[in-house]
PDB file of N, CA and C in Angstrom:
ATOM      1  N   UNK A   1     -12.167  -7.396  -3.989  1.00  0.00           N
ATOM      2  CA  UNK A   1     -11.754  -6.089  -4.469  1.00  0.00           C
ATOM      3  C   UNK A   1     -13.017  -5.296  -4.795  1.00  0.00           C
ATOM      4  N   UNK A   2     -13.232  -3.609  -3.901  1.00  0.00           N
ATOM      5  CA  UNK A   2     -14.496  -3.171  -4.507  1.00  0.00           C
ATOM      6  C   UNK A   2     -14.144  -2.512  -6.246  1.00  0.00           C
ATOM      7  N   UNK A   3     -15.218  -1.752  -6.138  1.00  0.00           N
ATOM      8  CA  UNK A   3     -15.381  -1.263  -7.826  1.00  0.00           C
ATOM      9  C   UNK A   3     -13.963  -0.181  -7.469  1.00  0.00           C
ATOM     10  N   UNK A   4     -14.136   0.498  -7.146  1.00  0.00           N
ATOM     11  CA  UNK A   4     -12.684   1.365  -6.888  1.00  0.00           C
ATOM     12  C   UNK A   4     -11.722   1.239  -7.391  1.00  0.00           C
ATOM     13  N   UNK A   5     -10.955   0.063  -6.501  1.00  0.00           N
ATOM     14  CA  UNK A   5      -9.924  -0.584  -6.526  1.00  0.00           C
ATOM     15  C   UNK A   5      -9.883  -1.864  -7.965  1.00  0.00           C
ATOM     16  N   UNK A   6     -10.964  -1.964  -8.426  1.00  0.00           N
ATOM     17  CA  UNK A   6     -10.871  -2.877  -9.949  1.00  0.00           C
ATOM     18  C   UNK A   6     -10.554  -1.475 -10.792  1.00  0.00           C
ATOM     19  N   UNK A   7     -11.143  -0.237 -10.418  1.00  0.00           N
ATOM     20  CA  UNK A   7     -11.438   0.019 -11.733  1.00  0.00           C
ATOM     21  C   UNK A   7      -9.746   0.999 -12.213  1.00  0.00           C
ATOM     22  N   UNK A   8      -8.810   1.183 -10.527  1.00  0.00           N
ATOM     23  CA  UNK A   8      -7.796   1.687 -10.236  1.00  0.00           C
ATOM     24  C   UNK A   8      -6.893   0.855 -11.350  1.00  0.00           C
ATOM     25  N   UNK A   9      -6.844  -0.200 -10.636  1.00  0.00           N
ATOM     26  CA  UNK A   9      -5.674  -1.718 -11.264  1.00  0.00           C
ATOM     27  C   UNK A   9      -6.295  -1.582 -12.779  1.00  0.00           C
ATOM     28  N   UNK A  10      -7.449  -1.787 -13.607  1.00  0.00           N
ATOM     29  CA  UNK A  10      -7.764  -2.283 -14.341  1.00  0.00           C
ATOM     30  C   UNK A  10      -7.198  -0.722 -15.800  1.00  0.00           C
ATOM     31  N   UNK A  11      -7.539   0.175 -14.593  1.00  0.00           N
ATOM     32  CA  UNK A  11      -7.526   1.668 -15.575  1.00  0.00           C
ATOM     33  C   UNK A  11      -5.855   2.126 -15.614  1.00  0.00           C
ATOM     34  N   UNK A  12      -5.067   1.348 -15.122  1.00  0.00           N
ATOM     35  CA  UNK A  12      -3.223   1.873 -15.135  1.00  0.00           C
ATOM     36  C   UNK A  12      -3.075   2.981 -14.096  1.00  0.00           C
ATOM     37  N   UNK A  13      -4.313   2.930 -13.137  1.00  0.00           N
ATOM     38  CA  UNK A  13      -3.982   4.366 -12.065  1.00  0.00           C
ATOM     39  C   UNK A  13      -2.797   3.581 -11.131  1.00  0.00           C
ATOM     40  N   UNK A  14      -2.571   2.032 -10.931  1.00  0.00           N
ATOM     41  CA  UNK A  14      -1.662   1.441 -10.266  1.00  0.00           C
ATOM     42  C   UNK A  14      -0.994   0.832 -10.943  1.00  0.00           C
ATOM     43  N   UNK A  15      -0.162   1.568 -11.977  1.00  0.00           N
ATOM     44  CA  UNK A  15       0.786   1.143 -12.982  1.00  0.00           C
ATOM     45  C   UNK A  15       0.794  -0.519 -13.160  1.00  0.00           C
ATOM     46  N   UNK A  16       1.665  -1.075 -12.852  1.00  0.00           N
ATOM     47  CA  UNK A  16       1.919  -2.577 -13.475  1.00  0.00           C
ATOM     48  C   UNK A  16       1.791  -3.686 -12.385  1.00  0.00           C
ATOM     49  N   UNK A  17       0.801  -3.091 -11.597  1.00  0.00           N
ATOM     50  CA  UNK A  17       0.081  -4.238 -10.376  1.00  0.00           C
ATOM     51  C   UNK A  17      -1.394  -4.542 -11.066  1.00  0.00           C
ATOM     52  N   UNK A  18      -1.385  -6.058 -10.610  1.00  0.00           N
ATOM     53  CA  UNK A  18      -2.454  -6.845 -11.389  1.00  0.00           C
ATOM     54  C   UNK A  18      -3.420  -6.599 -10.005  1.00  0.00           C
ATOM     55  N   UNK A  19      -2.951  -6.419  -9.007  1.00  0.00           N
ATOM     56  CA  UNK A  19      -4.189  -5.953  -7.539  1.00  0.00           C
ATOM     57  C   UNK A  19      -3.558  -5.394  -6.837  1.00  0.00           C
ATOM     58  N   UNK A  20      -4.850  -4.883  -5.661  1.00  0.00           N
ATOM     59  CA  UNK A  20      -3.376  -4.362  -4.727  1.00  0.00           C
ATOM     60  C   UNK A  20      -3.035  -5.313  -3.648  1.00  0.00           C
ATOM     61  N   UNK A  21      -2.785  -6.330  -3.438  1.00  0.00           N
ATOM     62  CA  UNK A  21      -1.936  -7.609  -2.671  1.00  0.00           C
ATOM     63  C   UNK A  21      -0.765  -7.561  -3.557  1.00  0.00           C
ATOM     64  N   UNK A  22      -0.674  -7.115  -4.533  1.00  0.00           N
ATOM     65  CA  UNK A  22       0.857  -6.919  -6.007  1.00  0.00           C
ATOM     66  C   UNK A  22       1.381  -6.045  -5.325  1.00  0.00           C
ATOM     67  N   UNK A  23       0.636  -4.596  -5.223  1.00  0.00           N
ATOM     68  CA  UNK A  23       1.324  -3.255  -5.097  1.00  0.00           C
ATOM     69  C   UNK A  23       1.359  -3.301  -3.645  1.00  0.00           C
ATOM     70  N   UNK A  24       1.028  -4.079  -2.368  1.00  0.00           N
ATOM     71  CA  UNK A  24       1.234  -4.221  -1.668  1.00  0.00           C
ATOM     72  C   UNK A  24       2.456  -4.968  -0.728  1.00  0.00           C
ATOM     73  N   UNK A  25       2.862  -6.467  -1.681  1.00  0.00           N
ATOM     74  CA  UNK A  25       3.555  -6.910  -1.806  1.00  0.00           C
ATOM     75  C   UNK A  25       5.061  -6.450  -2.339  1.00  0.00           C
ATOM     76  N   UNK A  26       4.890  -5.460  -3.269  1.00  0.00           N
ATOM     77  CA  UNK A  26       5.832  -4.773  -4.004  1.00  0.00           C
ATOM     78  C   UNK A  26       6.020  -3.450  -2.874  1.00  0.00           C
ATOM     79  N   UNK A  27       5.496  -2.681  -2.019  1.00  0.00           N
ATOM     80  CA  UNK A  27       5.722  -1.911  -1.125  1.00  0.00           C
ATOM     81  C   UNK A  27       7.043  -2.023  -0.223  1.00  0.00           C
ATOM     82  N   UNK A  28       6.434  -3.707   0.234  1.00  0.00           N
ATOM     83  CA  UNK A  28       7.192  -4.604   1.460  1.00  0.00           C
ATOM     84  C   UNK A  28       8.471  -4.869   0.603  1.00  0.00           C
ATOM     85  N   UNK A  29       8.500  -5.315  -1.029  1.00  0.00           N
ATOM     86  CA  UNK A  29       9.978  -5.432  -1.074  1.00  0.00           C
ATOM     87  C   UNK A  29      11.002  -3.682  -1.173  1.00  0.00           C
ATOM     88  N   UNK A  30       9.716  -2.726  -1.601  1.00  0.00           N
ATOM     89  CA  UNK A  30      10.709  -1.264  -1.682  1.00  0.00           C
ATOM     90  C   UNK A  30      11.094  -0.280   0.077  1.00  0.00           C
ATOM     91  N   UNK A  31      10.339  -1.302   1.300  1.00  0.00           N
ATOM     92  CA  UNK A  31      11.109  -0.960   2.361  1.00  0.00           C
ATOM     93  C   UNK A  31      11.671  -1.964   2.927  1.00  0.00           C
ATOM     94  N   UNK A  32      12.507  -2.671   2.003  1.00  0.00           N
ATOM     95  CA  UNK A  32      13.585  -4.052   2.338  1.00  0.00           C
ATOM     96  C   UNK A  32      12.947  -5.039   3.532  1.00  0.00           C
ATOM     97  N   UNK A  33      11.536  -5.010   3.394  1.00  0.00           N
ATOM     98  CA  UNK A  33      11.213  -5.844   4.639  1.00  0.00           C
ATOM     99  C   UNK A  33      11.267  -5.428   5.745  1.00  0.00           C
ATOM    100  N   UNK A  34      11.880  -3.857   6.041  1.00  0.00           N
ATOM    101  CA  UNK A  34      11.614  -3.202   7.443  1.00  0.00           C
ATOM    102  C   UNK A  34      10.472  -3.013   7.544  1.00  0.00           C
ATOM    103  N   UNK A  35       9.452  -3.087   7.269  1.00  0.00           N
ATOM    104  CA  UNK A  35       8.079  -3.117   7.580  1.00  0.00           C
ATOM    105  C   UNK A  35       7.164  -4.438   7.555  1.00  0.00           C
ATOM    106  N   UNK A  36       7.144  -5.232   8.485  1.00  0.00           N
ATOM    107  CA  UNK A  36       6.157  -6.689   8.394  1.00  0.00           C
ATOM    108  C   UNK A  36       5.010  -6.356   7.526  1.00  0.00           C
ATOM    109  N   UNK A  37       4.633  -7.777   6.023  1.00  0.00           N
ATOM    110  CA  UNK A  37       3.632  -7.302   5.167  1.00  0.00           C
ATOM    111  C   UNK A  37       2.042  -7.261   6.078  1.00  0.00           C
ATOM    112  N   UNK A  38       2.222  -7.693   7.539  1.00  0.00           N
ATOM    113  CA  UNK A  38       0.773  -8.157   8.081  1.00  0.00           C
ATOM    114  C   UNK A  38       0.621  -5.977   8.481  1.00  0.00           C
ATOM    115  N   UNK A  39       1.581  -5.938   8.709  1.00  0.00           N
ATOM    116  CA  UNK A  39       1.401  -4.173   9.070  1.00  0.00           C
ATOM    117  C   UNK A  39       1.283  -3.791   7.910  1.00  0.00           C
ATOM    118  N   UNK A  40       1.906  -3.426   6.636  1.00  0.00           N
ATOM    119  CA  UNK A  40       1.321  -3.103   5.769  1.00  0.00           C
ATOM    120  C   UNK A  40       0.009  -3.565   5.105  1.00  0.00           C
ATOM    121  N   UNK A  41      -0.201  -4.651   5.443  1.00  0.00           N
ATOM    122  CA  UNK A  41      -1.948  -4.753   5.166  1.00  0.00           C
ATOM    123  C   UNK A  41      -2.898  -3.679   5.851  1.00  0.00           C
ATOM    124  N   UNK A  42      -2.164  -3.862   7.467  1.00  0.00           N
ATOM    125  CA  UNK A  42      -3.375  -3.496   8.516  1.00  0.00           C
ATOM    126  C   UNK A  42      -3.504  -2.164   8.200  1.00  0.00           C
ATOM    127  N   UNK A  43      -2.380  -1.025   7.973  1.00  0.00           N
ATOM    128  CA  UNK A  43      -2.156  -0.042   7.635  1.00  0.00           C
ATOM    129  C   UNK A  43      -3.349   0.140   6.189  1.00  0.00           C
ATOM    130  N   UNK A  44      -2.695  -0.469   4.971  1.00  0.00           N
ATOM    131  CA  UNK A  44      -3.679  -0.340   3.954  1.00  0.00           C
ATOM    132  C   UNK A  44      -5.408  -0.605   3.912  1.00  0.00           C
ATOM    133  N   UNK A  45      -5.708  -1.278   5.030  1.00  0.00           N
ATOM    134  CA  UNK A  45      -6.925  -1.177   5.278  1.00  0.00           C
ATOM    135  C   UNK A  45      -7.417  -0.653   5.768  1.00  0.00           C
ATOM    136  N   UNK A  46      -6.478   0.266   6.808  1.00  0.00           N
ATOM    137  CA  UNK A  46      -7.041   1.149   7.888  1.00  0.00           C
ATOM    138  C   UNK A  46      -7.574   2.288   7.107  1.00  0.00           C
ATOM    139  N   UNK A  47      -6.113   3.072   6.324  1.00  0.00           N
ATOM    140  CA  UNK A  47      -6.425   4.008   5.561  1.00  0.00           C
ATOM    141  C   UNK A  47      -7.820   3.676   4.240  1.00  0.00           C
ATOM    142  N   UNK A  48      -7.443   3.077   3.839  1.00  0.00           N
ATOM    143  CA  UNK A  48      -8.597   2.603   2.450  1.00  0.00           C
ATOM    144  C   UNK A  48      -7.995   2.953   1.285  1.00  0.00           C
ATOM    145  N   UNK A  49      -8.404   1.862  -0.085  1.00  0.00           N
ATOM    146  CA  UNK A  49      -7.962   2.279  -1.292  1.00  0.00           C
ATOM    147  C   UNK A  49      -7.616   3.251  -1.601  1.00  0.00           C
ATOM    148  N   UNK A  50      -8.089   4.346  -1.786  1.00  0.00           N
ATOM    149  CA  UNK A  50      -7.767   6.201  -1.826  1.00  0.00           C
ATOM    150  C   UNK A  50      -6.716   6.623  -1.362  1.00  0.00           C
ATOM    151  N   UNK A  51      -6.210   5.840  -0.595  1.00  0.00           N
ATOM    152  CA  UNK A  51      -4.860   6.418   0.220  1.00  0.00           C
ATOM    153  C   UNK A  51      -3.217   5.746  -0.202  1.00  0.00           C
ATOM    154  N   UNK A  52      -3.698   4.573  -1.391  1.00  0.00           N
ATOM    155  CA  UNK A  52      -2.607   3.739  -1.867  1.00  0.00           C
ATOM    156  C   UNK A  52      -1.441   4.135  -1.817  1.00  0.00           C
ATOM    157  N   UNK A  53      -1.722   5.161  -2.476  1.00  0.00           N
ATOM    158  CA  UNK A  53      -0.763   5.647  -3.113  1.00  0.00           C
ATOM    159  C   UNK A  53      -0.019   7.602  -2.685  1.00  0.00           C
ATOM    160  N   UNK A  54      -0.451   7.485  -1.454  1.00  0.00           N
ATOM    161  CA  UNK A  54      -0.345   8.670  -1.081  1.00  0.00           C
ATOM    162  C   UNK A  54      -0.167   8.521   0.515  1.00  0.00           C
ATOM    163  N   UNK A  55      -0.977   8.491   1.234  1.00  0.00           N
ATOM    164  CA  UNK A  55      -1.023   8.532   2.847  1.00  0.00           C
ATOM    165  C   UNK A  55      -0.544   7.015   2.879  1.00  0.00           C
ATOM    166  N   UNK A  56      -0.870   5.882   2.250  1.00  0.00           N
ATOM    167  CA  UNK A  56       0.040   4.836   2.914  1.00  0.00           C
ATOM    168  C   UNK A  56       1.574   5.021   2.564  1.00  0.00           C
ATOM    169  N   UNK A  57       1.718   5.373   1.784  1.00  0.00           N
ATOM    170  CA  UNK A  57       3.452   5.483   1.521  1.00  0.00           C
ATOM    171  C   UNK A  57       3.950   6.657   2.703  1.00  0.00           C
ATOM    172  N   UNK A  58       3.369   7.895   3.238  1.00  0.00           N
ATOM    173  CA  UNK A  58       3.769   8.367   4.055  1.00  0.00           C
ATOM    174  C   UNK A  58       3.771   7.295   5.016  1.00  0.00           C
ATOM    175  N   UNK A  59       2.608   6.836   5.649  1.00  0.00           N
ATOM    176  CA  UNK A  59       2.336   5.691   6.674  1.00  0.00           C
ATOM    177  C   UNK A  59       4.013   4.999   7.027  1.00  0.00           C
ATOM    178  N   UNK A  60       3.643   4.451   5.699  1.00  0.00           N
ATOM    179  CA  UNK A  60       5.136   3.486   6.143  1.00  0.00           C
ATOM    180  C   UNK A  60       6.611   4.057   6.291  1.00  0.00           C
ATOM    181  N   UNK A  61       6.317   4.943   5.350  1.00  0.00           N
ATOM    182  CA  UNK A  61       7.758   5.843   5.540  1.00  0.00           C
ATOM    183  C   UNK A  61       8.132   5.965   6.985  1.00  0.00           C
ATOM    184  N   UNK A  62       7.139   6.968   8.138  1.00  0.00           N
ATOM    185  CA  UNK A  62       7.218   7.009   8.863  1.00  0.00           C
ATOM    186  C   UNK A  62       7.479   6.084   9.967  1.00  0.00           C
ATOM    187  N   UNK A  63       6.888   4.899   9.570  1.00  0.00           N
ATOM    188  CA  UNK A  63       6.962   3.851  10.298  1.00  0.00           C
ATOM    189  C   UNK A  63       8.627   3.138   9.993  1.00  0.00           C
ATOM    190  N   UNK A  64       8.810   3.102   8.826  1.00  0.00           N
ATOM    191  CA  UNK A  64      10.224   2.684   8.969  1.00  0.00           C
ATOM    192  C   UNK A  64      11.220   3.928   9.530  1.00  0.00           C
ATOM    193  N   UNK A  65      11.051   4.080   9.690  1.00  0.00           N
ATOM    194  CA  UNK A  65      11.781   5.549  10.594  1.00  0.00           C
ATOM    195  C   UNK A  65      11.511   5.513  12.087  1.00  0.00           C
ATOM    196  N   UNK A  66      10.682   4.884  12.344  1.00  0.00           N
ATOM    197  CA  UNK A  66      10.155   4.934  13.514  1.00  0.00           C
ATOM    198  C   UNK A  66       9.381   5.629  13.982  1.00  0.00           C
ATOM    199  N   UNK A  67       8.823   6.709  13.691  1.00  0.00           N
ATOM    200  CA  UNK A  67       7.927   7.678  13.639  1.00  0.00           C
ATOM    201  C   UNK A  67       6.150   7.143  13.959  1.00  0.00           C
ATOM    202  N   UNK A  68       5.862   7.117  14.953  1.00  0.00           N
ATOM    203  CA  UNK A  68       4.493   7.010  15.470  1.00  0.00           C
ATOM    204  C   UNK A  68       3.767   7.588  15.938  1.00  0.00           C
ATOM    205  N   UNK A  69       3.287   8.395  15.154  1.00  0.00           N
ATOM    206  CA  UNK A  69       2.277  10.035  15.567  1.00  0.00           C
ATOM    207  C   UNK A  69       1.044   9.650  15.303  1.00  0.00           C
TER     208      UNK A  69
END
């Protein structure tokens, strides 16, 4: 985990996730598993920490929709 992402989890900017493999994990159960967690990784790494919580949730949205732009 870089300084970023400790100081995100550690400071309550990612509410009640102890990392983000938590809030990642917790993603995959809020799109019922229509999204494989190995794609939501690849996705969350593509974008980068900064995007947690903003462009990856579009990401997947879209993606469970089917949407591939």
């Amino acid at each position: 985990m870089n300084t970023y992402e400790r100081h995100a989890y550690n400071h309550g900017l990612a509410g009640e996730y102890d990392d983000r493999i938590s809030y990642l994990r917790f993603l995959e159960a809020e799109f019922d598993c229509q999204i494989p967690f190995e794609m939501i990784v690849a996705a969350a790494e593509l974008l980068g920490p900064t995007e947690d919580f903003d462009g990856l949730i579009s990401t997947l949205e879209d993606a469970a929709m089917g949407v591939y732009a």
